[in-house]
Protein backbone atom coordinates (compact mmCIF):
# COMPACT_ATOMS: atom_id res chain seq x y z
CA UNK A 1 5.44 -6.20 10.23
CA UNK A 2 1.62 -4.68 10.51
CA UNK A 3 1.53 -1.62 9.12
CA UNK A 4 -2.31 0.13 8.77
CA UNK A 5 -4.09 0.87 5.82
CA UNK A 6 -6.12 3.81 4.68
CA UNK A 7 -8.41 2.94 1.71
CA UNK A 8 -10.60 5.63 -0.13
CA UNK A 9 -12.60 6.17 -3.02
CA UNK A 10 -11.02 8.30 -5.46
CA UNK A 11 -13.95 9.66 -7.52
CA UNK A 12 -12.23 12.00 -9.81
CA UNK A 13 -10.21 8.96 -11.31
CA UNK A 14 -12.89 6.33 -10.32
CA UNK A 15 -10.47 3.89 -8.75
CA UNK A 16 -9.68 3.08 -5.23
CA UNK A 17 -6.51 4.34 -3.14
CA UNK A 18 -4.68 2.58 -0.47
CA UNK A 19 -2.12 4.51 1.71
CA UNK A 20 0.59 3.41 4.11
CA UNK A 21 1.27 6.43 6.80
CA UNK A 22 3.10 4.48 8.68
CA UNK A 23 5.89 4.08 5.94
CA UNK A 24 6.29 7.88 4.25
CA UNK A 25 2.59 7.38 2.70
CA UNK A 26 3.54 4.26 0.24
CA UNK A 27 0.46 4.40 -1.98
CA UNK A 28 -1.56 2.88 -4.73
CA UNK A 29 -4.00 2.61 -6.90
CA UNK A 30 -6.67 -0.58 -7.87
CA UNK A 31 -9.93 -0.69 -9.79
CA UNK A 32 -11.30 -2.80 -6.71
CA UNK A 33 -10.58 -2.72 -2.56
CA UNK A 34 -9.13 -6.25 -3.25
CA UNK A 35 -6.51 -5.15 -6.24
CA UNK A 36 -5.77 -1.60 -4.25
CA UNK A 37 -4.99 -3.67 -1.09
CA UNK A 38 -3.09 -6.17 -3.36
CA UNK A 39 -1.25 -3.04 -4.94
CA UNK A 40 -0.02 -1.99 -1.45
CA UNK A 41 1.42 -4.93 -0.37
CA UNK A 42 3.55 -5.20 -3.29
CA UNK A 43 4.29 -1.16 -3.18
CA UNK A 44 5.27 -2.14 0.41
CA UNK A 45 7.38 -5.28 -0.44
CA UNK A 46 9.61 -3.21 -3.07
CA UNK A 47 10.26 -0.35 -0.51
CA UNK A 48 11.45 -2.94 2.35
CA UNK A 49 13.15 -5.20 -0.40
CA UNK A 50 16.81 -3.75 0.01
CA UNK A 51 16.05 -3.25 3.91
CA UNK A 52 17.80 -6.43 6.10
CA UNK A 53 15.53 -9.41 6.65
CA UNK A 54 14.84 -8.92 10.06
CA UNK A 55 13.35 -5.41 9.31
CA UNK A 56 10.45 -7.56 7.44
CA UNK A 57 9.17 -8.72 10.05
């Protein structure tokens, strides 16, 4: 499954935030792009987890 990515400086908590539009705006949070990006993927993994395999892909 691709899915896009929307990844912003938040400045009032000084972190970075990764959203998922495409899947009711998963989102979440990571000190650095790499760790918000990392985040996201497993924010996405636990939403599609009780979803049939072929829906993963």
């Amino acid at each position: 499954m691709i899915v896009r990515a929307i990844l912003e400086w938040d400045e009032e908590v000084q972190s970075y935030s990764a959203t998922c539009p495409e899947l009711n705006f998963v989102s979440s949070y990571g000190d650095s792009r790499e760790e918000a990006i990392s985040n996201l993927k497993d924010a996405i993994e636990l939403m599609l987890e009780p979803l049939p395999d072929y829906l993963h892909e």
